[in-house]
N, C-alpha and C. Protein backbone atom coordinates (compact mmCIF):
# COMPACT_ATOMS: atom_id res chain seq x y z
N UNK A 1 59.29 80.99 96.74
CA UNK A 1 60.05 81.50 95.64
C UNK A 1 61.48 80.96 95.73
N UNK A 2 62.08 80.04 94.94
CA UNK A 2 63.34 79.53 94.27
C UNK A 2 64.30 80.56 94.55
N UNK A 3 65.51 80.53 95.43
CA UNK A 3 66.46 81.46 94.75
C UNK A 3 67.70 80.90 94.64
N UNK A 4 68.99 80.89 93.64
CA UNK A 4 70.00 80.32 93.60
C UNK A 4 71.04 80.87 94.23
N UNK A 5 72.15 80.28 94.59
CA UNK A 5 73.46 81.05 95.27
C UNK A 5 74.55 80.93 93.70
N UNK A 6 75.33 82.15 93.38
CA UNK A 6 76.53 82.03 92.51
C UNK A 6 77.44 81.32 93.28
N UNK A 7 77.91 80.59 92.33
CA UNK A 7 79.21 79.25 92.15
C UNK A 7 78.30 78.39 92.99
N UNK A 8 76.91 78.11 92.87
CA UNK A 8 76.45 76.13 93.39
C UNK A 8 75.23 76.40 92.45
N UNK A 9 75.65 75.02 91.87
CA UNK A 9 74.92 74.43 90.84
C UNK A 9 73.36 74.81 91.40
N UNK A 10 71.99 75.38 90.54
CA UNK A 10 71.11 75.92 90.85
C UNK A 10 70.24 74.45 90.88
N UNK A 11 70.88 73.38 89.74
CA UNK A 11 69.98 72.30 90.10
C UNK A 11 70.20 71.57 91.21
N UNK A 12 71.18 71.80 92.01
CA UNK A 12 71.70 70.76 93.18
C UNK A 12 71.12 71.89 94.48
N UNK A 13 71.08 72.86 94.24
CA UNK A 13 70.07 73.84 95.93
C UNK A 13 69.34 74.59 95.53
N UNK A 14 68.42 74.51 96.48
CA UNK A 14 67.02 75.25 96.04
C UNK A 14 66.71 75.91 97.65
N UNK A 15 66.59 76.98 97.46
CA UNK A 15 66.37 77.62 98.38
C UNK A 15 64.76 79.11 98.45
N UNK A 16 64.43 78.08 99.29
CA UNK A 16 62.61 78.56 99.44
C UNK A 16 62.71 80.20 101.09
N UNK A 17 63.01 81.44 100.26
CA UNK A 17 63.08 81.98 101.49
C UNK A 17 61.82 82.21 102.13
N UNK A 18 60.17 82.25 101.50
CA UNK A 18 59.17 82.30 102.03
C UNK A 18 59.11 81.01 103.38
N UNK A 19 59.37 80.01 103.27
CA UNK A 19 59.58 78.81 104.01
C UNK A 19 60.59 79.21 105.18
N UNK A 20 61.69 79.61 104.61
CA UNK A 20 63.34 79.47 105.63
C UNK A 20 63.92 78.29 105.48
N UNK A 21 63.91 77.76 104.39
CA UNK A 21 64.79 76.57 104.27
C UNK A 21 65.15 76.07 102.74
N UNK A 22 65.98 74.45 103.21
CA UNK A 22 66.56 74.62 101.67
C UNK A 22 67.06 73.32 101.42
N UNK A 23 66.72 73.01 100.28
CA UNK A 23 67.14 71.87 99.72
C UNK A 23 68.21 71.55 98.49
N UNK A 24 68.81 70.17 99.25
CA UNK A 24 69.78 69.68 98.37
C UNK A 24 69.83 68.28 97.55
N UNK A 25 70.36 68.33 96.39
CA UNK A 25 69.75 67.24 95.48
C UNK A 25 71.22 66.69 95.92
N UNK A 26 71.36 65.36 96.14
CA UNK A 26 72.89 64.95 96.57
C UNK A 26 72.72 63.16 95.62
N UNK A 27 73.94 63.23 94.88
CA UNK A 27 74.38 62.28 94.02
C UNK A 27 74.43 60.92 94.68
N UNK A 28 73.70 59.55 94.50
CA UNK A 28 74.47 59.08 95.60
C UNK A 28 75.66 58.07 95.00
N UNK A 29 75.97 58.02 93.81
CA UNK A 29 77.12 57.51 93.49
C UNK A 29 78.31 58.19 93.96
N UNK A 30 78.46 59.57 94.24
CA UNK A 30 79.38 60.29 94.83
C UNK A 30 79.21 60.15 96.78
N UNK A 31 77.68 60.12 97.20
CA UNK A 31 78.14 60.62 98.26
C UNK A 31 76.86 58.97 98.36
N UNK A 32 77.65 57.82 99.38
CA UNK A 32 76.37 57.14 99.63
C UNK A 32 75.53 57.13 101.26
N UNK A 33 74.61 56.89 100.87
CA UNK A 33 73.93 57.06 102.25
C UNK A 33 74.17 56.92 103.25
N UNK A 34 75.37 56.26 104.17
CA UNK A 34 75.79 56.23 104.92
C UNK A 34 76.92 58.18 105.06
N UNK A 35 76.90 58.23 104.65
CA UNK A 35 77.68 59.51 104.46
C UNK A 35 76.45 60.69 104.24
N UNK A 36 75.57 60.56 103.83
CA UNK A 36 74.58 61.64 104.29
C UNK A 36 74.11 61.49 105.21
N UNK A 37 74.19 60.56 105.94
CA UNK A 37 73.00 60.20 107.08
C UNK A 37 73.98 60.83 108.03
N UNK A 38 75.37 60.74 108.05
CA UNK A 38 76.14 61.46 108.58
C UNK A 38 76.33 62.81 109.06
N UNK A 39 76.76 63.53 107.84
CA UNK A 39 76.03 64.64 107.40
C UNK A 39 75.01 65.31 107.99
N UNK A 40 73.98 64.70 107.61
CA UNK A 40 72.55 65.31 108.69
C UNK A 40 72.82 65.06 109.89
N UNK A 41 73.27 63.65 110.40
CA UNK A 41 73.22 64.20 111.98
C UNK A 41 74.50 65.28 112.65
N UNK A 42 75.08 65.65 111.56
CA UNK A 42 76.06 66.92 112.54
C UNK A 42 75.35 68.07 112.61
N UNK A 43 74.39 67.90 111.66
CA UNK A 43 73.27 69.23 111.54
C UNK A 43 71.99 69.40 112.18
N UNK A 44 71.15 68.19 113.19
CA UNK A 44 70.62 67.94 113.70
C UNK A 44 70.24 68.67 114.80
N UNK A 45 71.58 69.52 115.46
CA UNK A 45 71.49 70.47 116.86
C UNK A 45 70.84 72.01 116.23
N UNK A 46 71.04 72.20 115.06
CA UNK A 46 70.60 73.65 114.69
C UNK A 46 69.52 73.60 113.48
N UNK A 47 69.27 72.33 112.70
CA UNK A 47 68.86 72.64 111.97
C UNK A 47 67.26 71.06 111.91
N UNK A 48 66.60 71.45 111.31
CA UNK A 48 66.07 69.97 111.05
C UNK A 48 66.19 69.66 109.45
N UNK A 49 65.83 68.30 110.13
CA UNK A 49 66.62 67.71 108.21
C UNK A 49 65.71 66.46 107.91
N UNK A 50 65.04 66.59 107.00
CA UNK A 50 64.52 65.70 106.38
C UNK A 50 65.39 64.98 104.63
N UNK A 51 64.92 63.69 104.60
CA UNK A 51 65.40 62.92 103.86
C UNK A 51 64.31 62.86 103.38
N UNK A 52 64.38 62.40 101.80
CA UNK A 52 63.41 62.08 101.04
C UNK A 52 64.18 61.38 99.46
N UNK A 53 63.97 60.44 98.50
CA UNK A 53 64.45 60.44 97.50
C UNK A 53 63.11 60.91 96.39
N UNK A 54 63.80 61.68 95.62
CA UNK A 54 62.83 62.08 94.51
C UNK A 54 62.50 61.71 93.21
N UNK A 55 63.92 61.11 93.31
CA UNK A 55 64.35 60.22 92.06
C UNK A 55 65.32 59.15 92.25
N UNK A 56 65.09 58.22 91.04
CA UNK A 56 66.68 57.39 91.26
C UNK A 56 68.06 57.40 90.96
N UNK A 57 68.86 57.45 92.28
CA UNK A 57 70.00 57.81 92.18
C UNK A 57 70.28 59.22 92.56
N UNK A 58 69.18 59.82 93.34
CA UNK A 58 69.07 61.07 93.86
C UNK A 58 68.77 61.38 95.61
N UNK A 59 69.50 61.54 96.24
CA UNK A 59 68.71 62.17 97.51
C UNK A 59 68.41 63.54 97.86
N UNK A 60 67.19 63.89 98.64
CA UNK A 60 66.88 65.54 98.76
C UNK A 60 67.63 65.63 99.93
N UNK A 61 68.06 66.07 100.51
CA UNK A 61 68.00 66.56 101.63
C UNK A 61 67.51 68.19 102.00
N UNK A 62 66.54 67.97 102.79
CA UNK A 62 65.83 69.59 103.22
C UNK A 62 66.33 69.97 104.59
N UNK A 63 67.05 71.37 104.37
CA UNK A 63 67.28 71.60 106.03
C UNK A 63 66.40 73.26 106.38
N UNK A 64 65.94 73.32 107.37
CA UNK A 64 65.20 74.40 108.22
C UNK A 64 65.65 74.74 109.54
N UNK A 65 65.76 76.13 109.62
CA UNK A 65 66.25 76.36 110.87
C UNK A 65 65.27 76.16 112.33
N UNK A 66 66.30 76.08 113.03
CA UNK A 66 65.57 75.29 114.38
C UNK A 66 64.93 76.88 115.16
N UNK A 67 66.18 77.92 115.29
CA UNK A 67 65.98 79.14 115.53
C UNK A 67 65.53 80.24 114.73
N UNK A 68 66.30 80.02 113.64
CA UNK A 68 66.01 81.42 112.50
C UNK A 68 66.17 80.64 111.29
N UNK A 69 65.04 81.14 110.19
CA UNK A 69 64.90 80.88 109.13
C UNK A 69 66.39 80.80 108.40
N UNK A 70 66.78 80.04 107.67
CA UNK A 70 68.01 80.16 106.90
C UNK A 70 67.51 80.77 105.60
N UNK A 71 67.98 82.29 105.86
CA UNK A 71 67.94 82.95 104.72
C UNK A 71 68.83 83.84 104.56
N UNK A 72 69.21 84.53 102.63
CA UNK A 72 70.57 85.27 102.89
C UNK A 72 71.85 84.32 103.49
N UNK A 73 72.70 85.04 103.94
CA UNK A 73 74.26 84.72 103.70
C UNK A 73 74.17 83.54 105.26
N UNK A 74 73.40 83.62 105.68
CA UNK A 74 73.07 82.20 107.02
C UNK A 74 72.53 80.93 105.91
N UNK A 75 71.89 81.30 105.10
CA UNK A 75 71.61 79.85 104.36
C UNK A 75 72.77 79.59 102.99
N UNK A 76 73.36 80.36 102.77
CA UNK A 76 75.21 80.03 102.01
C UNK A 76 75.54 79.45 102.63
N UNK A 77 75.80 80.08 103.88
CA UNK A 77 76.86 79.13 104.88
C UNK A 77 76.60 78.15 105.08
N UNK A 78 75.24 78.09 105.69
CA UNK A 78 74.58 76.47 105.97
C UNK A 78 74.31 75.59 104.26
N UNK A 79 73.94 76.12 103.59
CA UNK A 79 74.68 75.07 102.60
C UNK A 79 76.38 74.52 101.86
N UNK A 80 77.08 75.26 102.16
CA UNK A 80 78.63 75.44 102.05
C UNK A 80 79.30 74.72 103.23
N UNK A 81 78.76 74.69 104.85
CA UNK A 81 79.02 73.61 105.81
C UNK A 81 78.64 72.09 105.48
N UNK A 82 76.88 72.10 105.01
CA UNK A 82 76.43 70.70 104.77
C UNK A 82 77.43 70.34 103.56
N UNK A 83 77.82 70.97 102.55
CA UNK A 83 78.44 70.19 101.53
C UNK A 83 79.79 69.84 102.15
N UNK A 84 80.57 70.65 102.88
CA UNK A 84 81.89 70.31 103.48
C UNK A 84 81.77 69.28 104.06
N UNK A 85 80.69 69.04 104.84
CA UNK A 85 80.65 68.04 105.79
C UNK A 85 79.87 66.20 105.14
N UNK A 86 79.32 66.64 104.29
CA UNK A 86 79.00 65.73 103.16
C UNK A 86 80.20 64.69 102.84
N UNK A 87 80.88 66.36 102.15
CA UNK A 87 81.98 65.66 101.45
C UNK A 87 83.12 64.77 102.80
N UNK A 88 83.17 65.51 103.39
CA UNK A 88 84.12 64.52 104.67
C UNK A 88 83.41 63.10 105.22
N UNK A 89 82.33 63.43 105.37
CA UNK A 89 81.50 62.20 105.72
C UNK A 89 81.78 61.06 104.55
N UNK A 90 81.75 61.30 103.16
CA UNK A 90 81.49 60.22 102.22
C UNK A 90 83.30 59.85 102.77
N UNK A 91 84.65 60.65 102.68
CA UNK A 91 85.89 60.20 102.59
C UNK A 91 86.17 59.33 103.71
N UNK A 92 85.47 59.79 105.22
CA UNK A 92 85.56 58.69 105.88
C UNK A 92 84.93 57.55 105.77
N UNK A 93 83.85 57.50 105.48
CA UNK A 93 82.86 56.00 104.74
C UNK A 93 83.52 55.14 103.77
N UNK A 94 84.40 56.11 102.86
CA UNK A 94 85.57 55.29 102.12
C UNK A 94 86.75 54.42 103.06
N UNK A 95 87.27 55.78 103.80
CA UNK A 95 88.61 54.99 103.94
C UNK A 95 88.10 53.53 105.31
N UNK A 96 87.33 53.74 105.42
CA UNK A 96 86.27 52.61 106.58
C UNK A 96 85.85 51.39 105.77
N UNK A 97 85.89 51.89 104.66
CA UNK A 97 85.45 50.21 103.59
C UNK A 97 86.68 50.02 103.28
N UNK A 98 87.97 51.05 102.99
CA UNK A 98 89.12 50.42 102.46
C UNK A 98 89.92 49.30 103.33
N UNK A 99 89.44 49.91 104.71
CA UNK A 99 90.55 49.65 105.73
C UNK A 99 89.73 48.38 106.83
N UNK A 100 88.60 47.89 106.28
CA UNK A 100 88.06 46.84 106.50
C UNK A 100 88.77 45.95 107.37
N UNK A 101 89.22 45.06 106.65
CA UNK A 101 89.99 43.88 106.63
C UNK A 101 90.87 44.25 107.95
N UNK A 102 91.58 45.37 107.61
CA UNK A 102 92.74 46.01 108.82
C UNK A 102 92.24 46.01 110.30
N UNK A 103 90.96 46.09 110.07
CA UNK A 103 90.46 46.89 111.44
C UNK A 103 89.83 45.19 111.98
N UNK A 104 89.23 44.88 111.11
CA UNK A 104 88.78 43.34 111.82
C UNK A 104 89.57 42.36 112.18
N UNK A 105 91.14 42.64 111.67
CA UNK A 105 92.16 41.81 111.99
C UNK A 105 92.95 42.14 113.21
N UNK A 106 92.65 43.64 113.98
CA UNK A 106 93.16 44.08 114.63
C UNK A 106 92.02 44.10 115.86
N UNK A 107 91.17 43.86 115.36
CA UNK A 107 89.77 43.59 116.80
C UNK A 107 89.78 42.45 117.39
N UNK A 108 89.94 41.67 115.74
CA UNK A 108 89.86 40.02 116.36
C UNK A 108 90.94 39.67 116.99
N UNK A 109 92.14 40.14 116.89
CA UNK A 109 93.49 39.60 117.79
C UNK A 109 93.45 40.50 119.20
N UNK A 110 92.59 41.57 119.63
CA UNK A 110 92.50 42.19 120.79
C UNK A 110 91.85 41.31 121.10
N UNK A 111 90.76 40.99 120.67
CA UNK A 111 89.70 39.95 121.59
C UNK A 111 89.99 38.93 121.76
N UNK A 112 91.05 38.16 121.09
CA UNK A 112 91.23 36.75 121.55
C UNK A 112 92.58 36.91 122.45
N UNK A 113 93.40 38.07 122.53
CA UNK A 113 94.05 38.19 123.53
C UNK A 113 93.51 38.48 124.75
N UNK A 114 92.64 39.27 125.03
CA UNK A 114 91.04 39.25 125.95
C UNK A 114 90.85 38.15 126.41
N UNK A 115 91.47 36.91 125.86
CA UNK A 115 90.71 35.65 126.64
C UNK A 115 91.33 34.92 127.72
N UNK A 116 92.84 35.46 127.75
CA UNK A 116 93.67 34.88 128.59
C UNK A 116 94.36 33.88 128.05
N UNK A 117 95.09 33.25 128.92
CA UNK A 117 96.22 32.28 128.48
C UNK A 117 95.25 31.14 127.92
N UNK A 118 96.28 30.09 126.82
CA UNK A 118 95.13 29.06 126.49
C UNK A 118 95.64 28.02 128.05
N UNK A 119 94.55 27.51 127.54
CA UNK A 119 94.57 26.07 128.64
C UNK A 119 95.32 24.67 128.16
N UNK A 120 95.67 24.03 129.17
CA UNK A 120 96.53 22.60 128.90
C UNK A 120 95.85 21.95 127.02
N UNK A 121 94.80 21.92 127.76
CA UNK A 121 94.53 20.95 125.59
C UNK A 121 94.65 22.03 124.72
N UNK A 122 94.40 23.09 124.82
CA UNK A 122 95.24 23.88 123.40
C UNK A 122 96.25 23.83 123.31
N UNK A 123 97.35 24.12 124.26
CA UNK A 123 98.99 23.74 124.51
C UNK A 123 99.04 22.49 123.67
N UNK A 124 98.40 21.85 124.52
CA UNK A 124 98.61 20.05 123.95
C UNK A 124 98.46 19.74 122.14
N UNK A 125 97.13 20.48 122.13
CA UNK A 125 97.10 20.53 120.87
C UNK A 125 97.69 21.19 119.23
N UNK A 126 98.46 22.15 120.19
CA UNK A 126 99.32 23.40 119.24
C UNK A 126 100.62 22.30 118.73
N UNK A 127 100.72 22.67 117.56
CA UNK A 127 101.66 22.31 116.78
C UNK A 127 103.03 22.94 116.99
N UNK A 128 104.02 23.10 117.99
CA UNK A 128 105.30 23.95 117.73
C UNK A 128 106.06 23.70 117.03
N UNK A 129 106.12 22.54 115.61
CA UNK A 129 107.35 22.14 115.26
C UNK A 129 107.80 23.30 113.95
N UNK A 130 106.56 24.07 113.75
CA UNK A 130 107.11 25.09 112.71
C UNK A 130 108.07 26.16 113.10
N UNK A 131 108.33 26.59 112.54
CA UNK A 131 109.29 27.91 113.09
C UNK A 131 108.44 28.88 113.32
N UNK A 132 108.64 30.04 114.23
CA UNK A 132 108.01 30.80 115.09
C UNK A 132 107.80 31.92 113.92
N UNK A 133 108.51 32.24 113.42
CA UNK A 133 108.75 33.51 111.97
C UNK A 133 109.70 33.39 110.84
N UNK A 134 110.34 33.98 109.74
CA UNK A 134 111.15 33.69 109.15
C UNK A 134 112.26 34.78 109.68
N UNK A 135 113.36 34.61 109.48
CA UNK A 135 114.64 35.78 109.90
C UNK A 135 115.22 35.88 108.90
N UNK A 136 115.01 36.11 107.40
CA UNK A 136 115.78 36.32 106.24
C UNK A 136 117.24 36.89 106.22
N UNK A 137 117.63 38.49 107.14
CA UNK A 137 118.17 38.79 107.33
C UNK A 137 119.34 38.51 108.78
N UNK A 138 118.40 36.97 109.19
CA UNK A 138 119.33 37.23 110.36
C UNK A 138 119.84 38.03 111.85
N UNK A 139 118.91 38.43 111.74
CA UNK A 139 119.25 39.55 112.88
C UNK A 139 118.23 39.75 114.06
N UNK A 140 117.44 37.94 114.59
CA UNK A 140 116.52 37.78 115.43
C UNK A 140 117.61 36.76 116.51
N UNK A 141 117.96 36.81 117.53
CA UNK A 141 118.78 35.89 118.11
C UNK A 141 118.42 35.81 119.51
N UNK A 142 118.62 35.33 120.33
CA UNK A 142 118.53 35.48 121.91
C UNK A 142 119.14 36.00 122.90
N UNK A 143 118.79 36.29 123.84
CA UNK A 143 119.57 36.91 124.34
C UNK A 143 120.72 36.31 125.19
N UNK A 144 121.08 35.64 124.78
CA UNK A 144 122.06 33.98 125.57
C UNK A 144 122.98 33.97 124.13
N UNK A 145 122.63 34.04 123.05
CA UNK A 145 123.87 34.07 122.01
C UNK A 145 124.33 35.68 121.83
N UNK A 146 123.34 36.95 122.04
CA UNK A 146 123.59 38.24 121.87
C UNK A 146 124.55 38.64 122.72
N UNK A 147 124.29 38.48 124.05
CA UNK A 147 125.32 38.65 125.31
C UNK A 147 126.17 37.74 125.69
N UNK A 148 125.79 36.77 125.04
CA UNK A 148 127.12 35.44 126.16
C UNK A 148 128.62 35.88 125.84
N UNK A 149 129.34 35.31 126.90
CA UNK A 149 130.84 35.78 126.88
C UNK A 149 131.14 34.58 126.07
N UNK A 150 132.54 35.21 125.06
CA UNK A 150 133.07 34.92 124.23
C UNK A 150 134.05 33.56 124.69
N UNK A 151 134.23 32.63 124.45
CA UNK A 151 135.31 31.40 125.13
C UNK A 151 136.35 32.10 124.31
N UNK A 152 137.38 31.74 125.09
CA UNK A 152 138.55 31.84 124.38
C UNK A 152 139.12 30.05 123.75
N UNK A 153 139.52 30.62 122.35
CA UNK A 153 139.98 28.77 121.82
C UNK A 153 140.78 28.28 122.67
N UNK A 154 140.63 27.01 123.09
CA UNK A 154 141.66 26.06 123.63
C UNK A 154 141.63 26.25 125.09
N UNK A 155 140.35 27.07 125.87
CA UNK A 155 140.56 27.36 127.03
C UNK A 155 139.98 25.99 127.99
N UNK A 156 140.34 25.85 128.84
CA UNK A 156 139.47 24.72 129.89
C UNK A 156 138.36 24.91 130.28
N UNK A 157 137.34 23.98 130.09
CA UNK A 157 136.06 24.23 130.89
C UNK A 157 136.37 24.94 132.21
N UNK A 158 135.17 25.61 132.35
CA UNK A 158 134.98 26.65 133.93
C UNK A 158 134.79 25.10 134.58
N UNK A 159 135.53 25.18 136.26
CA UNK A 159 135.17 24.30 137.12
C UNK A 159 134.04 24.36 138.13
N UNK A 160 133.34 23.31 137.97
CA UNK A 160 132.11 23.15 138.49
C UNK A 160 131.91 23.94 140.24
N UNK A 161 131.10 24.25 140.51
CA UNK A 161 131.41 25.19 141.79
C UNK A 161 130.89 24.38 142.72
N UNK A 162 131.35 24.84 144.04
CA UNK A 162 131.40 23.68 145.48
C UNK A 162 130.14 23.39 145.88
N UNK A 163 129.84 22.42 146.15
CA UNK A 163 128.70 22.26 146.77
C UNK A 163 128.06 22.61 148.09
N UNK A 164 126.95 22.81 148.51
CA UNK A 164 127.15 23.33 149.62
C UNK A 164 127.47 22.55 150.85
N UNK A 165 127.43 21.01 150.91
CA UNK A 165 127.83 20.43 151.38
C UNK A 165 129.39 19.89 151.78
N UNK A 166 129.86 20.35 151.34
CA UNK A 166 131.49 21.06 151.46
C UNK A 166 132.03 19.87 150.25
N UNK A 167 131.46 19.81 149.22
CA UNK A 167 132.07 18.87 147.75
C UNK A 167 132.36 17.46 148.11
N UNK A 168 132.01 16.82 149.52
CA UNK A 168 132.25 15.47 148.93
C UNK A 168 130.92 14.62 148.85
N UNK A 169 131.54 13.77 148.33
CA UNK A 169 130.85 12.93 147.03
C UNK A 169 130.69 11.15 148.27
N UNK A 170 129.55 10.92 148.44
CA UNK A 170 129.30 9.66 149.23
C UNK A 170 129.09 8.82 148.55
């Protein structure tokens, strides 16, 4: 026997209390399969969960309790968790396709730093004549022009210091 919960759509859960369990019709333009499959496995320790599509552009998901029938205000909850967790599952599956590019650009430069220094023919072969970055603003310098002491104008070169051979010259 069918029973519905107030405020969730009666066509999206169906809940069989003769059974103890309950099914959900899940969109998959909203939520895609990688994000239910999700989903079910956070629910996996208490509940079992079968997949099935019934239609196109539809997934069931059926969950049953492992211990106690989900019925009454234990099967609200457990459908009100699976949808929370649905819904979080699909936002991380998003921001994981958005952030693509980011994450493979940041693996691939760990791993090729992973490889160690290059060797003599890559040296050999590297091009240094470009500039290292741009400094638009100016404000990249060394530390030999940042700290060096200031000459004073018109001063004499510093004199060369003694040798250790007591400065003369053979």
């Amino acid at each position: 026997m069918p029973v519905t919960f107030d405020g969730i759509p009666g066509d999206l859960v169906e809940v069989e209390l003769d059974r103890g369990a309950m099914s959900l019709q899940v969109d998959e333009t909203l939520y895609p399969l990688e994000a239910v499959y999700a989903a079910a496995y956070v629910f996996i320790d208490r509940c079992y969960v079968f997949l099935d599509k019934p239609s196109e552009g539809r997934i069931r998901v059926t969950l049953s309790g492992k211990k106690a029938k989900l019925e009454g205000d234990l099967a609200r909850e457990t459908v009100g968790e699976f949808a929370n967790e649905l819904l979080s599952c699909a936002w991380r599956a998003q921001i994981a396709r958005d952030s693509r590019a980011t994450i493979e650009s940041v693996t691939a430069r760990a791993l090729s730093g992973a490889r160690g220094a290059p060797s003599l023919d890559e040296l050999e072969a590297f091009d240094f004549s470009e500039e290292a970055f741009d400094d638009p603003l100016g404000i990249a310098m060394s530390w030999e022009e940042k700290y060096a002491k200031k000459k004073k104008e018109g001063a004499a070169p510093a004199e060369e210091p003694a040798k250790a051979d007591g400065g003369a010259a053979k």
